[in-house]
C-alpha atoms as a PDB file:
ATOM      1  CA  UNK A   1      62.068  57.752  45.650  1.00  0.00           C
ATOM      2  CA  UNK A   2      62.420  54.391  47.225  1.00  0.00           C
ATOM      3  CA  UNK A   3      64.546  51.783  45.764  1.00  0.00           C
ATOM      4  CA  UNK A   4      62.203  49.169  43.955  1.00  0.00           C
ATOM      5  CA  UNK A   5      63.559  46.131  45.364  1.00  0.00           C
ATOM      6  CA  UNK A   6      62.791  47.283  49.143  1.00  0.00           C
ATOM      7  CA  UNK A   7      59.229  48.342  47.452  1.00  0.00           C
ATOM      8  CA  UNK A   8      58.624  44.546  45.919  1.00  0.00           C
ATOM      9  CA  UNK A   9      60.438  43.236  48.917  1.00  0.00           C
ATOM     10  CA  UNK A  10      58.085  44.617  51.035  1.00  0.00           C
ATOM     11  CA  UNK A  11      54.861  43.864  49.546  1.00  0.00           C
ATOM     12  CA  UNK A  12      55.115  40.303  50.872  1.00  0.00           C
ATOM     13  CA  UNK A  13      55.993  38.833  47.990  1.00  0.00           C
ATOM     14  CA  UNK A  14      53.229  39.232  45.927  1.00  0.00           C
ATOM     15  CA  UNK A  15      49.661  40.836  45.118  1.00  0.00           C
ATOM     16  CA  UNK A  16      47.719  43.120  47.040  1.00  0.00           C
ATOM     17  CA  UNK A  17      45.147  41.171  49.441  1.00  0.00           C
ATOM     18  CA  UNK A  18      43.157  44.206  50.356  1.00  0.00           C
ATOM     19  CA  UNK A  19      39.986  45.099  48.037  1.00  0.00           C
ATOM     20  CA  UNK A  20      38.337  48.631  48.267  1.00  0.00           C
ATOM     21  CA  UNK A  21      35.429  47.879  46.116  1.00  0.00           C
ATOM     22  CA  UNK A  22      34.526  44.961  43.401  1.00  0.00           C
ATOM     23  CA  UNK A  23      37.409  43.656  41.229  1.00  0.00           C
ATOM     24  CA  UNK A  24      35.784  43.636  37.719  1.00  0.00           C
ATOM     25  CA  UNK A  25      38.726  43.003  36.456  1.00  0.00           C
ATOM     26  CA  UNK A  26      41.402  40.938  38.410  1.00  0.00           C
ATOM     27  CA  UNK A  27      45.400  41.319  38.084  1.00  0.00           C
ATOM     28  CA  UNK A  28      46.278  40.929  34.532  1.00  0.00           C
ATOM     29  CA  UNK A  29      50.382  41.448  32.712  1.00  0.00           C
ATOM     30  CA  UNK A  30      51.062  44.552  30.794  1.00  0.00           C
ATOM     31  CA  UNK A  31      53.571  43.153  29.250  1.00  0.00           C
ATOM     32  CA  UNK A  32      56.063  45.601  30.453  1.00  0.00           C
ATOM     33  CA  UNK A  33      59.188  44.365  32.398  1.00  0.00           C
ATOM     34  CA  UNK A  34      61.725  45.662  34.196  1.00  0.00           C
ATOM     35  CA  UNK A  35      65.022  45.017  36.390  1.00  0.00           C
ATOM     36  CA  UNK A  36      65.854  45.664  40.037  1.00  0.00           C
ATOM     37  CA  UNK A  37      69.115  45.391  41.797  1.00  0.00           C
ATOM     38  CA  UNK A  38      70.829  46.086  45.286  1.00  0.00           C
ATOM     39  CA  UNK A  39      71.758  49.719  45.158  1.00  0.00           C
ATOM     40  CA  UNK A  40      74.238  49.378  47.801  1.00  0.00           C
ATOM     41  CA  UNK A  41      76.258  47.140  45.742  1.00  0.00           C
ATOM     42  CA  UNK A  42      79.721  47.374  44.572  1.00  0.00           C
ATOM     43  CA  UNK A  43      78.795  50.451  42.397  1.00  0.00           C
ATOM     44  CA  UNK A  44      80.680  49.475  39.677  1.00  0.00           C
ATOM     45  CA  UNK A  45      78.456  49.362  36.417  1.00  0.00           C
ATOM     46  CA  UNK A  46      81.789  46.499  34.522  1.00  0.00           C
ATOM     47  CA  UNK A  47      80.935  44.002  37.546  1.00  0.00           C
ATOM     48  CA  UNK A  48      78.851  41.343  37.516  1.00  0.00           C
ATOM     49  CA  UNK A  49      75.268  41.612  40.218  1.00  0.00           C
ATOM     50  CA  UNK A  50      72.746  39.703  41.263  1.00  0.00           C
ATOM     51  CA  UNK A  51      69.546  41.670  38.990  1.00  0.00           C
ATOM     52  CA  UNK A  52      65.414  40.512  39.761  1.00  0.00           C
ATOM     53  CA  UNK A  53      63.001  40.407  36.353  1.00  0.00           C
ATOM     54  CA  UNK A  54      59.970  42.935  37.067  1.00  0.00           C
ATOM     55  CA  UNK A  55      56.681  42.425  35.522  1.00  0.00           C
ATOM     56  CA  UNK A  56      53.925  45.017  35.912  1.00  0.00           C
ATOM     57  CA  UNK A  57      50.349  44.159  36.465  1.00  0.00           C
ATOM     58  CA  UNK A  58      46.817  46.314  36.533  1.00  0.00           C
ATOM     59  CA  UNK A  59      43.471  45.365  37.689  1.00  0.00           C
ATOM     60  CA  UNK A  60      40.536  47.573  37.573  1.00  0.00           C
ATOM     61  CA  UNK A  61      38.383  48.043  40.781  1.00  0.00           C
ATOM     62  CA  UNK A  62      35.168  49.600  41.108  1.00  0.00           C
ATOM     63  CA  UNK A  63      34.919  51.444  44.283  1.00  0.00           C
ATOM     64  CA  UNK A  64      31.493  51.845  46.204  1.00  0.00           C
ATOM     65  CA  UNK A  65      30.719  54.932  44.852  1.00  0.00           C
ATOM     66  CA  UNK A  66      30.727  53.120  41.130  1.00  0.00           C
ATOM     67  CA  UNK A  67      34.007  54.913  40.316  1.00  0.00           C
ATOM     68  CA  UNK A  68      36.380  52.434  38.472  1.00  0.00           C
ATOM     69  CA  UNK A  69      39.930  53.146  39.745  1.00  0.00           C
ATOM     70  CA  UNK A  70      42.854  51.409  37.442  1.00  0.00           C
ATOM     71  CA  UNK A  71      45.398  49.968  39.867  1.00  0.00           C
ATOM     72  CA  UNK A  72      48.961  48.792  38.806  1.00  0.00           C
ATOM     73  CA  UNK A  73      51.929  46.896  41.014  1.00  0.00           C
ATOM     74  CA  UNK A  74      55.368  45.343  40.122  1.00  0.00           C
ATOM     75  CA  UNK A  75      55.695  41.773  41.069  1.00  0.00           C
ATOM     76  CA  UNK A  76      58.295  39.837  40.848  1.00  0.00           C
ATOM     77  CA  UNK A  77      58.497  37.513  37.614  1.00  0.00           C
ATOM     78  CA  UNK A  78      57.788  33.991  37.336  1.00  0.00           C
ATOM     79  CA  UNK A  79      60.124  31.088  35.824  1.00  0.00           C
ATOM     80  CA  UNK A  80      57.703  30.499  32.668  1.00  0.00           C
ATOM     81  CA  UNK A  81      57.968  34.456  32.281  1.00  0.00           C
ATOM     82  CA  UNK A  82      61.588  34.912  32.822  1.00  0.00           C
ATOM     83  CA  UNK A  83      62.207  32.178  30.174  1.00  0.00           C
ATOM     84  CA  UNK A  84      59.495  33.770  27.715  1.00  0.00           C
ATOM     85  CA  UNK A  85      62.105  37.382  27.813  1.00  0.00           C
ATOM     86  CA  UNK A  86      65.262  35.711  27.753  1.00  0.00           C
ATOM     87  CA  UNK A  87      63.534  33.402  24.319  1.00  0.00           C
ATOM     88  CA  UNK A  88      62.846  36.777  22.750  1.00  0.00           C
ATOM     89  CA  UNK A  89      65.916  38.534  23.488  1.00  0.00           C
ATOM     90  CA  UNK A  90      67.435  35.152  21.591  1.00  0.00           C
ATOM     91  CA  UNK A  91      65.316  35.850  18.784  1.00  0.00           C
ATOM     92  CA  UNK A  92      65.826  39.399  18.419  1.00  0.00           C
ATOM     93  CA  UNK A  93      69.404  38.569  18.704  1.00  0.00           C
ATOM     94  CA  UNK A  94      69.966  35.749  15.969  1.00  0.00           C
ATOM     95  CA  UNK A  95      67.365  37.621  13.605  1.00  0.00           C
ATOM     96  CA  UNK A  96      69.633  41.037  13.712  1.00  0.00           C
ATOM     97  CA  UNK A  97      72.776  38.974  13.003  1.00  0.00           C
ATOM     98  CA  UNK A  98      74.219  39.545  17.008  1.00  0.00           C
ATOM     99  CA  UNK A  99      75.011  36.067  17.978  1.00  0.00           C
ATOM    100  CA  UNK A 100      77.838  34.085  16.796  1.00  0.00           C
ATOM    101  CA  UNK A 101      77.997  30.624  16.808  1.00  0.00           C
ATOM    102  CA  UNK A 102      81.066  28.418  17.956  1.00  0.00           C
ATOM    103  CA  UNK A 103      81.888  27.620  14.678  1.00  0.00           C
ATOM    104  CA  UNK A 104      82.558  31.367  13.209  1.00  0.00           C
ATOM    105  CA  UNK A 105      86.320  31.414  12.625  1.00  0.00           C
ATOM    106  CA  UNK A 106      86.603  35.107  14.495  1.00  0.00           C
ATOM    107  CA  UNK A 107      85.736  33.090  17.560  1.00  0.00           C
ATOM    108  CA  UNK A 108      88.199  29.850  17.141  1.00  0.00           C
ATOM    109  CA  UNK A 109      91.216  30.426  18.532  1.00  0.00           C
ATOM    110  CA  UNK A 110      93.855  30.599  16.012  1.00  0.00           C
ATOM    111  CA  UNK A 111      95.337  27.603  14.896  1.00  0.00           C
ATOM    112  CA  UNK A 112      92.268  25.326  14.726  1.00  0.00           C
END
């Protein structure tokens, strides 16, 4: 299987041009995400890298012989999208008691 980067790399950058039929519905978010990376990096999983947000997206095209074929395609994900997962993950975070803040004494270094 091809690495997904080199995939969304090489789509141009974004959604497909090329129609087959009549778009009755045009590309709309799942709502699933994912992450990419450089699999010829350093390899080691403790090290920091360089990761791209994923968002997959369907349409629905009706080909000429009135068949309706579901398409789908990851695409890199916006700014106002990246900042919607990273809000939630936040959430999710402070609601399940997973974030400390700077003033919880197991964090202050001792002596303060």
């Amino acid at each position: 299987m091809a690495n997904p980067l080199t995939v969304i790399t090489s789509l141009g950058g974004g959604k497909s041009r090329e129609v087959k039929g009549v778009v009755k519905r045009d590309w709309v978010p799942t709502g699933r995400i994912d992450f990419a990376t450089n699999l010829n990096g350093n390899g080691d999983a403790e090290r920091p890298s360089e990761f791209k947000l994923l968002v997959e997206e369907r349409r629905i095209v009706e080909s000429i012989a009135g068949n309706e074929n579901l398409e789908i395609q990851w695409r890199l994900a916006t700014l106002k999208e990246a900042k919607a997962v990273v809000t939630q993950y936040h959430k999710f975070l402070i609601e399940n008691s997973l974030i400390r803040s700077v003033s919880d004494p197991e964090i202050l270094p001792p002596g303060t």
